[in-house]
C-alpha atoms as a PDB file:
ATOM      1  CA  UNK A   1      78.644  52.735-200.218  1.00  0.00           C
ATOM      2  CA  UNK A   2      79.943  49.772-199.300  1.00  0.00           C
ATOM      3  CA  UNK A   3      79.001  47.929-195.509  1.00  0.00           C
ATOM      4  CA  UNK A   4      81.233  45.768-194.416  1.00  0.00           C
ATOM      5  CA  UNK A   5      79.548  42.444-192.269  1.00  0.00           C
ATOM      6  CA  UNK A   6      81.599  40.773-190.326  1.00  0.00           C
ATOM      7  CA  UNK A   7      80.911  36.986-190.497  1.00  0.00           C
ATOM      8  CA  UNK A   8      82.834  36.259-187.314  1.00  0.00           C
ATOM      9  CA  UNK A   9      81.419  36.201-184.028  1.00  0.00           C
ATOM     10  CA  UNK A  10      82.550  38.499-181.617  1.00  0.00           C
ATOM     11  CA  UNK A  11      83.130  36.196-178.534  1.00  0.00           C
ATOM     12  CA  UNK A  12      83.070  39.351-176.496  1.00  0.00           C
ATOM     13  CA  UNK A  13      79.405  39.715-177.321  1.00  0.00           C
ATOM     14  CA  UNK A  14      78.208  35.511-176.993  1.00  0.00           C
ATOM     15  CA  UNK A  15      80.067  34.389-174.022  1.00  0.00           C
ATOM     16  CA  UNK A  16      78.541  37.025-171.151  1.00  0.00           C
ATOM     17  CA  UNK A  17      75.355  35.348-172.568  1.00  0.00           C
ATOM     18  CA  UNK A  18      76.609  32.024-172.422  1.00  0.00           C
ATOM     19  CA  UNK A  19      77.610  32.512-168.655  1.00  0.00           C
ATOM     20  CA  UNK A  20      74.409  33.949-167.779  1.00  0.00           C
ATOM     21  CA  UNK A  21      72.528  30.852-169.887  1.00  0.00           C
ATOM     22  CA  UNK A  22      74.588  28.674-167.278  1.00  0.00           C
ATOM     23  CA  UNK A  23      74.243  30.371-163.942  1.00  0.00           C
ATOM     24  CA  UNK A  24      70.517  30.419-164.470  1.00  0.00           C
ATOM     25  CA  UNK A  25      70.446  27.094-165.598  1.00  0.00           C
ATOM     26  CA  UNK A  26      72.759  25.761-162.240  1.00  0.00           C
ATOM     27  CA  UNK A  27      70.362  28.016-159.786  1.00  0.00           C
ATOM     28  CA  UNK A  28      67.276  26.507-161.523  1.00  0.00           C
ATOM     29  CA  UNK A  29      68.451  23.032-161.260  1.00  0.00           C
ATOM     30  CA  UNK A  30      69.327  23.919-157.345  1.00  0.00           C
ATOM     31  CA  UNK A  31      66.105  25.514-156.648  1.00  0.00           C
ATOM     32  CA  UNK A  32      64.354  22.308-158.058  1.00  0.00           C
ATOM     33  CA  UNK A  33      66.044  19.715-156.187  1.00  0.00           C
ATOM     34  CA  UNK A  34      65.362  22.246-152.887  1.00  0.00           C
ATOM     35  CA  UNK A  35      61.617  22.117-153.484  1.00  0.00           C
ATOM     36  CA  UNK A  36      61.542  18.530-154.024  1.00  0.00           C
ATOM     37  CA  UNK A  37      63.449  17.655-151.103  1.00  0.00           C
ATOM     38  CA  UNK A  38      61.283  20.396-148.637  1.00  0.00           C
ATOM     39  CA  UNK A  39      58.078  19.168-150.368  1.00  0.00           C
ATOM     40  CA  UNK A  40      58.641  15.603-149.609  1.00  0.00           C
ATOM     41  CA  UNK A  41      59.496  16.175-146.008  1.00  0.00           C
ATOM     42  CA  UNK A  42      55.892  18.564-145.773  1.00  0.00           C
ATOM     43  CA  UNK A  43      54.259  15.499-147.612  1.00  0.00           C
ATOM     44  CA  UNK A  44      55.631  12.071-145.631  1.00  0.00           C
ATOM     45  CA  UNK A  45      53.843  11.941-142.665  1.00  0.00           C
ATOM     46  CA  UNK A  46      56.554  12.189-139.457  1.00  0.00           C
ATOM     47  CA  UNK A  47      57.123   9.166-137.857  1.00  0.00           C
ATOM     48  CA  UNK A  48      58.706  10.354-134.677  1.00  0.00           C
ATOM     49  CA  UNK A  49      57.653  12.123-131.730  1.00  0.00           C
ATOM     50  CA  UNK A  50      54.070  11.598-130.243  1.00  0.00           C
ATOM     51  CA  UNK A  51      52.651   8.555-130.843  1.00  0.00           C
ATOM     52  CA  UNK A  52      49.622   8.806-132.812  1.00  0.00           C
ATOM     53  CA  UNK A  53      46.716   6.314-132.314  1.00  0.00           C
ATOM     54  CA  UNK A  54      45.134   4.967-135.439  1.00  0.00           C
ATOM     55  CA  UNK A  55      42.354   2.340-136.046  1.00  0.00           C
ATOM     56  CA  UNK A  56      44.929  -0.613-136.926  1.00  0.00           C
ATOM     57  CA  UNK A  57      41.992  -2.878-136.829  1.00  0.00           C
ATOM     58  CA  UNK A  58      40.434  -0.756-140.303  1.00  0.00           C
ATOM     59  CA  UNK A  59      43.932  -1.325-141.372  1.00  0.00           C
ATOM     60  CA  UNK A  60      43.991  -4.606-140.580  1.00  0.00           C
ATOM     61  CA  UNK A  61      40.806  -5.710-142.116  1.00  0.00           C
ATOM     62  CA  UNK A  62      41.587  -4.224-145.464  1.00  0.00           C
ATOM     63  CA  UNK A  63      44.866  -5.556-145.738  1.00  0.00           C
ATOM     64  CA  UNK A  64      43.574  -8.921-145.300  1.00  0.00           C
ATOM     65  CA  UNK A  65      41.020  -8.379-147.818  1.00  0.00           C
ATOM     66  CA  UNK A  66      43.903  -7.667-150.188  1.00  0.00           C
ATOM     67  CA  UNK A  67      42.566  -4.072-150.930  1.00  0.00           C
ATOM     68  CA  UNK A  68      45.938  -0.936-150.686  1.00  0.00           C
ATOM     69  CA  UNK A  69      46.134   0.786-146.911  1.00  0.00           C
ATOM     70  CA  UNK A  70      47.575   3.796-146.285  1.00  0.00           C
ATOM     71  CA  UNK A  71      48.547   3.535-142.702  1.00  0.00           C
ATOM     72  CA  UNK A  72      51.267   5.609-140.676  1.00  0.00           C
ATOM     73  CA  UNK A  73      54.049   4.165-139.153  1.00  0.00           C
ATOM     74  CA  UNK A  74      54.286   5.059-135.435  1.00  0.00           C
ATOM     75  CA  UNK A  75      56.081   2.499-132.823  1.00  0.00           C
ATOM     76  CA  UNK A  76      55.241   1.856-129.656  1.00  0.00           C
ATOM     77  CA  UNK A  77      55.660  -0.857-127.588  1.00  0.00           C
ATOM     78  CA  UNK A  78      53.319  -3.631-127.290  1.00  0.00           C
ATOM     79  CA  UNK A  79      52.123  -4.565-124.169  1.00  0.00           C
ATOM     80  CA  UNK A  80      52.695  -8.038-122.983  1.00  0.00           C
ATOM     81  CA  UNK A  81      50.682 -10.915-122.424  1.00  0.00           C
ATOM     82  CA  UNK A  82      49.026 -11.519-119.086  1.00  0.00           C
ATOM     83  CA  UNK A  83      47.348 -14.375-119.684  1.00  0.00           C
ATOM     84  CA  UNK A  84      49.143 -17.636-119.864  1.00  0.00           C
ATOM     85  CA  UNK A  85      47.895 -19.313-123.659  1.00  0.00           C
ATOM     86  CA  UNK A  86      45.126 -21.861-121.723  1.00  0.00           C
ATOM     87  CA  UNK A  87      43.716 -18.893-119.973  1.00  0.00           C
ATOM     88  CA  UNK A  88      42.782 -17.246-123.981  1.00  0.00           C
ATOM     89  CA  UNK A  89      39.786 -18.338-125.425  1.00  0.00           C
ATOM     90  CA  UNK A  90      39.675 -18.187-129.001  1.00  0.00           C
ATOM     91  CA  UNK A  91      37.236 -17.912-131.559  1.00  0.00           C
ATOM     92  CA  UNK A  92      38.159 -19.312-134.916  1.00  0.00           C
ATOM     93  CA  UNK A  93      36.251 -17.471-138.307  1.00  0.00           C
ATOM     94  CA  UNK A  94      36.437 -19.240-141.920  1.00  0.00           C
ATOM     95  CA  UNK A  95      37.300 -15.937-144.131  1.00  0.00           C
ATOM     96  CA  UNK A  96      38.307 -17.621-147.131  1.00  0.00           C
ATOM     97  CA  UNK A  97      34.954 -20.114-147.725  1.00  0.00           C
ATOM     98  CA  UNK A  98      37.262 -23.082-148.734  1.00  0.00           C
ATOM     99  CA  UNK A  99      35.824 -26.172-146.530  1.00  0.00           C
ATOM    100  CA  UNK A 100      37.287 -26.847-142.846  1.00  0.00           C
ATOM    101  CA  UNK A 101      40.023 -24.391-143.416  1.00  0.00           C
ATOM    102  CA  UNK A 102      38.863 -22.634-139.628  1.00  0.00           C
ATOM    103  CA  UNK A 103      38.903 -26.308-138.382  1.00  0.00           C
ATOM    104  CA  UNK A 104      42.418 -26.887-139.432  1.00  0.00           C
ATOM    105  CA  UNK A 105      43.127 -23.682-138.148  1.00  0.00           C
ATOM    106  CA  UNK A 106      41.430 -24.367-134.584  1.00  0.00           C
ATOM    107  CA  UNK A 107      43.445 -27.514-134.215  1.00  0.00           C
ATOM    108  CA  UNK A 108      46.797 -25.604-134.477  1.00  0.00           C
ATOM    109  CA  UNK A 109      45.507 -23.128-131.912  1.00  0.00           C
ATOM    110  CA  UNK A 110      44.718 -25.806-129.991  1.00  0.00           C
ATOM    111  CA  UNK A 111      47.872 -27.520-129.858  1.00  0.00           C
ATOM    112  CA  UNK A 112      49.517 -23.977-129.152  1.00  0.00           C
ATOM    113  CA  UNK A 113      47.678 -24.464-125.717  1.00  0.00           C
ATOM    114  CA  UNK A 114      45.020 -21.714-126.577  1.00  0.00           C
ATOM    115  CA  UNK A 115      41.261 -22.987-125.963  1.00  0.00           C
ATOM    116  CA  UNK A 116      38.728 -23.044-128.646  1.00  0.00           C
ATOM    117  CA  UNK A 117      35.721 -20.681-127.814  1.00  0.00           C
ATOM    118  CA  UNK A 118      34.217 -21.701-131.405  1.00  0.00           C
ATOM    119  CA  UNK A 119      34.445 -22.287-135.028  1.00  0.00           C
ATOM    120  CA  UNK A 120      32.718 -20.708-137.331  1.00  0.00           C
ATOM    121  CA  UNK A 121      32.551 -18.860-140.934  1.00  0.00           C
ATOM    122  CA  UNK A 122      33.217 -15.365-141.052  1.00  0.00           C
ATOM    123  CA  UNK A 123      30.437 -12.604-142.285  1.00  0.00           C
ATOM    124  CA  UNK A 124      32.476 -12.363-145.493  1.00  0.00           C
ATOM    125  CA  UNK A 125      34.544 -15.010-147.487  1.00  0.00           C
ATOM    126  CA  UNK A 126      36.962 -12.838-149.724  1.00  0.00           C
ATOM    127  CA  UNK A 127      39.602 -12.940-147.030  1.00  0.00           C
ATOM    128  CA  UNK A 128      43.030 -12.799-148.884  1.00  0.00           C
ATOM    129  CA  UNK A 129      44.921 -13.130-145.896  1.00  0.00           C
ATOM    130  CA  UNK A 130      44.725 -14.385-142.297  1.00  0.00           C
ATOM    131  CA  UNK A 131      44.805 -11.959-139.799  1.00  0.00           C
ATOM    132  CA  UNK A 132      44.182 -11.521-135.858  1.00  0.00           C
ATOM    133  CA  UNK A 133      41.562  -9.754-133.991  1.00  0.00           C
ATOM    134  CA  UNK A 134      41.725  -8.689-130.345  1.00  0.00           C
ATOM    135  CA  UNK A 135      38.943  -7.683-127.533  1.00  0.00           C
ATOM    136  CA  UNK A 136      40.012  -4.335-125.707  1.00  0.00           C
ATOM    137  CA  UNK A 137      42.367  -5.032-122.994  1.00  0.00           C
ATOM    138  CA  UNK A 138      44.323  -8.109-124.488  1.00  0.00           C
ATOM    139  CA  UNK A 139      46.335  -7.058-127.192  1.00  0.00           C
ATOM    140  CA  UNK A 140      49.093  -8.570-125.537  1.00  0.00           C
ATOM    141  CA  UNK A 141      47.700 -12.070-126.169  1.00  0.00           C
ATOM    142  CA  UNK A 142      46.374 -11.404-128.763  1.00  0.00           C
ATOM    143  CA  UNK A 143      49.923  -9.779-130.949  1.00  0.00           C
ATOM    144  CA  UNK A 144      51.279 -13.144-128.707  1.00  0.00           C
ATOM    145  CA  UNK A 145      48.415 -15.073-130.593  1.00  0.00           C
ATOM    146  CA  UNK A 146      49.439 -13.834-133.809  1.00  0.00           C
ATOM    147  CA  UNK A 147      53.026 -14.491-133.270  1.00  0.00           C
ATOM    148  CA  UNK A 148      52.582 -18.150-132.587  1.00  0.00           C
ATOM    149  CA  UNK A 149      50.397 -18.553-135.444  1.00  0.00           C
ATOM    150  CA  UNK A 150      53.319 -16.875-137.769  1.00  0.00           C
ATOM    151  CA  UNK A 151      49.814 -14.228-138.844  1.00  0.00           C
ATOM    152  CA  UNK A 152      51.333 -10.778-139.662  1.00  0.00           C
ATOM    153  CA  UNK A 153      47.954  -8.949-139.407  1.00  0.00           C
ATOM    154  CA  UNK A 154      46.755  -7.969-136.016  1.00  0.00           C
ATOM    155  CA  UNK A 155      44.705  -5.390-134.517  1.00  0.00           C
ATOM    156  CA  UNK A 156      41.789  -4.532-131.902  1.00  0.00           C
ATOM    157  CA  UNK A 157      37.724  -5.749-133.166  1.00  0.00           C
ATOM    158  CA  UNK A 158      37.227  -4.426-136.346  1.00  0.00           C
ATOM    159  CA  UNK A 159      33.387  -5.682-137.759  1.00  0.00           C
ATOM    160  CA  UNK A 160      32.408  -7.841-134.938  1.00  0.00           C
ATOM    161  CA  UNK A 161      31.496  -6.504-131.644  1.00  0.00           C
ATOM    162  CA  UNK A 162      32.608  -7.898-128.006  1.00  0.00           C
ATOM    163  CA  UNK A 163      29.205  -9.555-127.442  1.00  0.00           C
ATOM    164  CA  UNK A 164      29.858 -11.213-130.935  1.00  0.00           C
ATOM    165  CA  UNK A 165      32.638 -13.357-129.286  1.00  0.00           C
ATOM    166  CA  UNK A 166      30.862 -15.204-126.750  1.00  0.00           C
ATOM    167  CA  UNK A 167      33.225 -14.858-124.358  1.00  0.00           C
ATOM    168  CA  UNK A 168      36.531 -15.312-126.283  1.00  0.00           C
ATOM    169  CA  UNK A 169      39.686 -12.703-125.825  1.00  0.00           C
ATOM    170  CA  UNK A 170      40.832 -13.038-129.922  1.00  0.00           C
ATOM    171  CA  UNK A 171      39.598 -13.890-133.294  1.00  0.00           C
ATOM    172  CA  UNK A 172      41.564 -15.427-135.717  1.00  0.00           C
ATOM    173  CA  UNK A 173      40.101 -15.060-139.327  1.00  0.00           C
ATOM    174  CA  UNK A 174      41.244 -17.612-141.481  1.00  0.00           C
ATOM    175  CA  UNK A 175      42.505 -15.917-144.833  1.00  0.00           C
ATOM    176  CA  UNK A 176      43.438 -17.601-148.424  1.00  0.00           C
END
């Protein structure tokens, strides 16, 4: 008894699997680029809507010490200076320990029309970058401060306390 195999494929038989191979590939691939689109939009923080406060002067700090932030974006207007520039004291801090780079620094405030309050070396020298400190109540002058000194880092006190100022309305901290 002879059994006769066929050595052909029956295209009736392979292609309904072939479709099916496809469709469930296609919905797959769908399905993927759904989740990763709906589960970056749960991940990124929003940056609309209310305007959420957040300690820019932490921020600030550790950006100037060079070290990664991970800050969210919310804008809101800053409020404007009220003070003309010879009303704002400032105090000048050496963050970078190279020798009279806060003295250089003062003298360019200075001829901005700001007064001096003092000069003196920060608590730390690792300061990678300048950046601009501001006592509650004059952020105005002091993102104004910041502005004339071409300083991209500003934000309220953070490490030094009002009493700390001796009177001055903004730090600058004088960064590599």
């Amino acid at each position: 008894m002879f059994v006769e195999v066929s050595l052909h494929h029956d295209d009736r038989l392979v292609r309904p699997w072939r479709t099916a191979a496809l469709v469930a590939a296609t919905v797959a691939a769908v399905e993927l680029v759904v989740l990763v689109v709906v589960g970056g939009a749960l991940i990124a923080k929003p940056t609309t809507g209310t305007a959420t406060h957040h300690p820019v002067g932490v921020t600030a700090a550790a950006q100037a010490q060079g070290k990664p932030t991970a800050t969210r974006a919310h804008h809101v207007a800053a409020p404007a200076a009220h003070l003309a520039r010879g009303k704002v004291t400032v105090l000048v801090l050496n963050g970078n320990g190279r020798r009279g780079a806060a003295a250089s620094t003062a003298a360019r405030v200075s001829r901005r029309g700001y007064r001096i309050g003092g000069v003196a070396n920060a608590p730390r020298s690792d300061f990678t970058r300048s950046l601009v400190m501001y006592r509650k109540g004059f952020e105005g002058e002091g993102r104004r401060l910041a502005h004339d000194l071409r300083i991209g880092i500003v934000g309220p006190l953070d490490g030094l306390r009002a009493s700390q100022l001796h009177g001055a309305n903004a730090v600058v901290v004088v960064g590599a």
